[in-house]
N, C-alpha and C. Protein backbone atom coordinates (compact mmCIF):
# COMPACT_ATOMS: atom_id res chain seq x y z
N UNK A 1 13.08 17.12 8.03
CA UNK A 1 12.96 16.59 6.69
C UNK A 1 11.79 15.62 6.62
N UNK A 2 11.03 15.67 5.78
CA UNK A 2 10.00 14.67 5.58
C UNK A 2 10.16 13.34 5.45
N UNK A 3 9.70 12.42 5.69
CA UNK A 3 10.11 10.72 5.80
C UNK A 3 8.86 10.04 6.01
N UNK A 4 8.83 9.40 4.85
CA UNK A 4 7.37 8.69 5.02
C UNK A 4 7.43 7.77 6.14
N UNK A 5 8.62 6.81 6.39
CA UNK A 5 8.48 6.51 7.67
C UNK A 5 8.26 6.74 8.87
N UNK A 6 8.26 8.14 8.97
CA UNK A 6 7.61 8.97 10.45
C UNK A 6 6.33 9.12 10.05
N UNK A 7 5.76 8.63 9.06
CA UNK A 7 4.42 9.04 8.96
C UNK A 7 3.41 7.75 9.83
N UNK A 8 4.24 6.91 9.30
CA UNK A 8 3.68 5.41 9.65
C UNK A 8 4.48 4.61 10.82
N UNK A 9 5.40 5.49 11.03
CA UNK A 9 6.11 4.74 12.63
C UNK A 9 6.53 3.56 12.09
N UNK A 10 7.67 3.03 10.85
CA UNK A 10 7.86 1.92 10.35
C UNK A 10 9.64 2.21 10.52
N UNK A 11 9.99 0.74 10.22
CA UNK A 11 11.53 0.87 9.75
C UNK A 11 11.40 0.20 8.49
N UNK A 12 12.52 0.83 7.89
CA UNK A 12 12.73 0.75 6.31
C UNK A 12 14.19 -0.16 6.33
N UNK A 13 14.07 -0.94 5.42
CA UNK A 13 14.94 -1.62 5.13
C UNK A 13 14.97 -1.33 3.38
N UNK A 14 16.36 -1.93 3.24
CA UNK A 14 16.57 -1.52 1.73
C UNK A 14 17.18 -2.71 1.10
N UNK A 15 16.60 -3.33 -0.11
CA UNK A 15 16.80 -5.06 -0.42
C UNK A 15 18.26 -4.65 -1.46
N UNK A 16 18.38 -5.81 -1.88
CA UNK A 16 19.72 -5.78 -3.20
C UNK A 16 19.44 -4.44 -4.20
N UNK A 17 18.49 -4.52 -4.52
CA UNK A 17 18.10 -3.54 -5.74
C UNK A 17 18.01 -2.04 -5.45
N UNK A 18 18.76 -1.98 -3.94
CA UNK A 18 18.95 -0.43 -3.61
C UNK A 18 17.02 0.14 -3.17
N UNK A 19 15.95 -0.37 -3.35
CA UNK A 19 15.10 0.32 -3.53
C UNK A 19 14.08 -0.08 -2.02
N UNK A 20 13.61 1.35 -1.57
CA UNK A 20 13.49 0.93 -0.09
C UNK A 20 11.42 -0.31 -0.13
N UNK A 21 11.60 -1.01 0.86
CA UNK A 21 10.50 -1.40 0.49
C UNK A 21 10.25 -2.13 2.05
N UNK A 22 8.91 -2.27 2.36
CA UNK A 22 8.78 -2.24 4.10
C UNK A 22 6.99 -2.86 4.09
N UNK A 23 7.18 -4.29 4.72
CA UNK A 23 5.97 -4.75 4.51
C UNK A 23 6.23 -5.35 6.53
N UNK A 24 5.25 -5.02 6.83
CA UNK A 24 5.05 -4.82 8.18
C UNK A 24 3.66 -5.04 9.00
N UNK A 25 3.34 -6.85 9.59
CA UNK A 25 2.33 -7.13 9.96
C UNK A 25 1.73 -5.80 10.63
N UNK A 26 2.24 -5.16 12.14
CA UNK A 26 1.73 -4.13 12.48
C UNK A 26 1.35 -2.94 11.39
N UNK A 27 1.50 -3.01 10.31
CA UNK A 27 1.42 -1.48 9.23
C UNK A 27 0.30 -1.70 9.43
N UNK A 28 -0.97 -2.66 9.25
CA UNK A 28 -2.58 -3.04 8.29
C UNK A 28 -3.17 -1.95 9.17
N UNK A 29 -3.92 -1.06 7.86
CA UNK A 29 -4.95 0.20 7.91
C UNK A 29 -5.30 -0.12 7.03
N UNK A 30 -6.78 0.52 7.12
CA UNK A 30 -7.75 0.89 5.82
C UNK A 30 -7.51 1.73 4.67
N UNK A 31 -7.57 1.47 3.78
CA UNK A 31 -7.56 2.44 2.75
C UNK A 31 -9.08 2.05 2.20
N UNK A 32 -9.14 3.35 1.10
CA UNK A 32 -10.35 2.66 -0.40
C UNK A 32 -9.63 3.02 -1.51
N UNK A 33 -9.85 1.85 -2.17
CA UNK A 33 -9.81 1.89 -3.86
C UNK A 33 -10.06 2.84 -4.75
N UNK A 34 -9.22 4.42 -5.55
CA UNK A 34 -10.61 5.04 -6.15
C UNK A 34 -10.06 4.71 -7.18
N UNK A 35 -9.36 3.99 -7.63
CA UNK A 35 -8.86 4.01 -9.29
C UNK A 35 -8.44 2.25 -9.34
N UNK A 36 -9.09 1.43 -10.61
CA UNK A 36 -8.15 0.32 -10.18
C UNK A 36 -7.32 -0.36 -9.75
N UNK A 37 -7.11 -0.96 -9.63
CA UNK A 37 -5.57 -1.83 -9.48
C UNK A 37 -5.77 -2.98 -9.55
N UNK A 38 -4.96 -3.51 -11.11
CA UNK A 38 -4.85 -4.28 -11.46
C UNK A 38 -3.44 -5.53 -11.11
N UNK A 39 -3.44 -6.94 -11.07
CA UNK A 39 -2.24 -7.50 -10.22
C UNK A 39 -1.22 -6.98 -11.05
N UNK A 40 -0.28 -6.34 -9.91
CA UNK A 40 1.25 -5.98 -9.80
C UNK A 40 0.97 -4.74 -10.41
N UNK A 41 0.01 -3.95 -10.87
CA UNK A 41 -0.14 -3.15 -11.46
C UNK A 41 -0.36 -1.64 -10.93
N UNK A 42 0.29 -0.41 -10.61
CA UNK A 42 -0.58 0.45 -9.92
C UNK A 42 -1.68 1.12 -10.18
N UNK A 43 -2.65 1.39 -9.22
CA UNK A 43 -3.69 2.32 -9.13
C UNK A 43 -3.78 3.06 -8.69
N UNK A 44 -4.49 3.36 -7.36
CA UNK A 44 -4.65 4.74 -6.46
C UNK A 44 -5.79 4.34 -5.70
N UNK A 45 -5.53 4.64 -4.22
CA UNK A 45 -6.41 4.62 -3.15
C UNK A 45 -6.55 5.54 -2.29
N UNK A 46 -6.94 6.01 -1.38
CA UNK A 46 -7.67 7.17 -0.40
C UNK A 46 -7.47 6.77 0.77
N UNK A 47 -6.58 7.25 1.30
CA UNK A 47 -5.54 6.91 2.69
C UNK A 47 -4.85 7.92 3.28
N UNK A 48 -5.28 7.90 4.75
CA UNK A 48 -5.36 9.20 5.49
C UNK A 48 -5.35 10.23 5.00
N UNK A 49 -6.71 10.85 4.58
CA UNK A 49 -7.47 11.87 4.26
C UNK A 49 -6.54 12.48 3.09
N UNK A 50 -5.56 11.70 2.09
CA UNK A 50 -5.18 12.20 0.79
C UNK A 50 -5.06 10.85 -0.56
N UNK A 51 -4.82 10.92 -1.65
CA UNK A 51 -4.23 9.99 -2.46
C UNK A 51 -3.16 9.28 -2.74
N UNK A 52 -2.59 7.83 -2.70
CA UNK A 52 -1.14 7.81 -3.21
C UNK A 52 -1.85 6.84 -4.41
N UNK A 53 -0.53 6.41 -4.66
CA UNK A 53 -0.45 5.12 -5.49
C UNK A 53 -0.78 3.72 -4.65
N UNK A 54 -1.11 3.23 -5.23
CA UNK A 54 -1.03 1.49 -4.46
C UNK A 54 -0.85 0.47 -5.60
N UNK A 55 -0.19 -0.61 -5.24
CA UNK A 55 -0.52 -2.17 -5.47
C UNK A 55 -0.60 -3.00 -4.60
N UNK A 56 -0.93 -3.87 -5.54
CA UNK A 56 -1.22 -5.52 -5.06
C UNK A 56 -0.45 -6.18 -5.91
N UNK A 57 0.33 -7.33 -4.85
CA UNK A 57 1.20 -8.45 -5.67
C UNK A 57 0.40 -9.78 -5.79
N UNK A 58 -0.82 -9.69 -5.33
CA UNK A 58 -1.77 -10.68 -5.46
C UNK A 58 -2.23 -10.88 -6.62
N UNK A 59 -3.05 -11.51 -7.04
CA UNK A 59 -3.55 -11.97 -8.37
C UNK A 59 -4.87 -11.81 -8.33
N UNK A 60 -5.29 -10.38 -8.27
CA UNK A 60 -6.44 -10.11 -7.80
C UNK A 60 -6.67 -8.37 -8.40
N UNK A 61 -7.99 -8.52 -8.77
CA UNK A 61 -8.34 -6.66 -9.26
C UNK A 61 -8.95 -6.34 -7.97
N UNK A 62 -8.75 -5.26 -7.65
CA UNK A 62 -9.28 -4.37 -7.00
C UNK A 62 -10.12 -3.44 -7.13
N UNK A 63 -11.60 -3.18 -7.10
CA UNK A 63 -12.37 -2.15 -7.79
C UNK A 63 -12.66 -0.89 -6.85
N UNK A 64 -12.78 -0.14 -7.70
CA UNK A 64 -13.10 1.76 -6.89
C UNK A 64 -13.89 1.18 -5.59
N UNK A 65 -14.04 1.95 -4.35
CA UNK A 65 -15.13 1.76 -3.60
C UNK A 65 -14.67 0.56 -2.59
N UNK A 66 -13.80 -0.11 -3.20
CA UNK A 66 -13.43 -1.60 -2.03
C UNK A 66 -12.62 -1.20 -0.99
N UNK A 67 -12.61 -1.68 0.00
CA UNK A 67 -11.82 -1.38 1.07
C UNK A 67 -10.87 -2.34 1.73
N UNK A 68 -9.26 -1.76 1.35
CA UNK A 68 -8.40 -2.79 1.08
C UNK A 68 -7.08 -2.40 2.69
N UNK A 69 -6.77 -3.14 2.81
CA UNK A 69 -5.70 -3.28 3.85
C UNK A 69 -4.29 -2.70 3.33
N UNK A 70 -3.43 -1.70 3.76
CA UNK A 70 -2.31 -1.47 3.52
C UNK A 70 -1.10 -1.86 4.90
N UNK A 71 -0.01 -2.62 3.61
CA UNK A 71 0.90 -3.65 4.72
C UNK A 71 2.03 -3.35 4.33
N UNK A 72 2.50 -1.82 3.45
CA UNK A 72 3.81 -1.91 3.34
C UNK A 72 3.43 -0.62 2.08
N UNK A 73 4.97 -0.33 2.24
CA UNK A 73 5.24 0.69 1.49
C UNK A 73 6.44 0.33 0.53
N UNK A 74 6.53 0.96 -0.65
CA UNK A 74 7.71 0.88 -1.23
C UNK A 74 8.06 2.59 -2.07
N UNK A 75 9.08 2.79 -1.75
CA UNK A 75 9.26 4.09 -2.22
C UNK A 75 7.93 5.25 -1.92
N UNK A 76 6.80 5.72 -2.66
CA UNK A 76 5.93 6.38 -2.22
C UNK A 76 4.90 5.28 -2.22
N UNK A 77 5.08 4.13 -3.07
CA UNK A 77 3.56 3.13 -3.68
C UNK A 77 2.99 2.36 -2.39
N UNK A 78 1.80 2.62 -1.64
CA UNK A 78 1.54 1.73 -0.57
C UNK A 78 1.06 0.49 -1.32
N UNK A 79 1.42 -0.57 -0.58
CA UNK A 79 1.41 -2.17 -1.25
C UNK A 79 0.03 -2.47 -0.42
N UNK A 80 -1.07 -2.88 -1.01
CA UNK A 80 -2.03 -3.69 -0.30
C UNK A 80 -3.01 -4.61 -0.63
N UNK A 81 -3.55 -5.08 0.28
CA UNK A 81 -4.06 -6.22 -0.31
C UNK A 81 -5.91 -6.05 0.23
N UNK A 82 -6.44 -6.97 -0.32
CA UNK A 82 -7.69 -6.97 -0.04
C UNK A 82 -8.00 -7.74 1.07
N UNK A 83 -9.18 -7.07 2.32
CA UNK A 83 -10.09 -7.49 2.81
C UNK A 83 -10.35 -8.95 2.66
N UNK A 84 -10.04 -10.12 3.53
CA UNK A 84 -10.70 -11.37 3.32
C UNK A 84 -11.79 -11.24 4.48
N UNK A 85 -13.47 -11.51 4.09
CA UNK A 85 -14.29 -11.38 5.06
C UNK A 85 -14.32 -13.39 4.67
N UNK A 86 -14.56 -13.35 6.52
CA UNK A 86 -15.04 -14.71 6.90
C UNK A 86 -16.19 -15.34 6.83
């Protein structure tokens, strides 16, 4: 059976609201941005060689082309955040 968690070698936990959601220092990979994402809002990024959904719970836009860190999943939506360069 398919399980996004075998995709990403994660454990899933499931909060009060029944809905599975998995934010995991070891998860951070690259994705890119091809569709906005606006805060809390979804968009769409380019992650391992197909499309999902993504957000950010940050307070922050994300533009096409940026290259953002993914740290968790919720249901199919990968949650991520942006790149801080030093």
């Amino acid at each position: 059976m398919f399980n996004l968690a075998n995709i990403f070698r994660i454990r899933v936990t499931r909060n009060s609201s029944s809905s599975q959601k998995v934010v995991n220092d070891d998860f951070q990979k690259e994705a890119i941005v091809d569709e906005t994402i606006y805060p809390r809002r979804s968009g769409r990024v380019y992650f391992q060689a197909t499309w999902w959904p993504a957000r950010c719970e940050k307070n922050v836009i994300l533009e096409p082309n940026q290259i953002v860190y993914v740290v968790g999943i919720c249901n199919i939506t990968l949650l991520v955040e942006p790149i801080i360069l030093e």
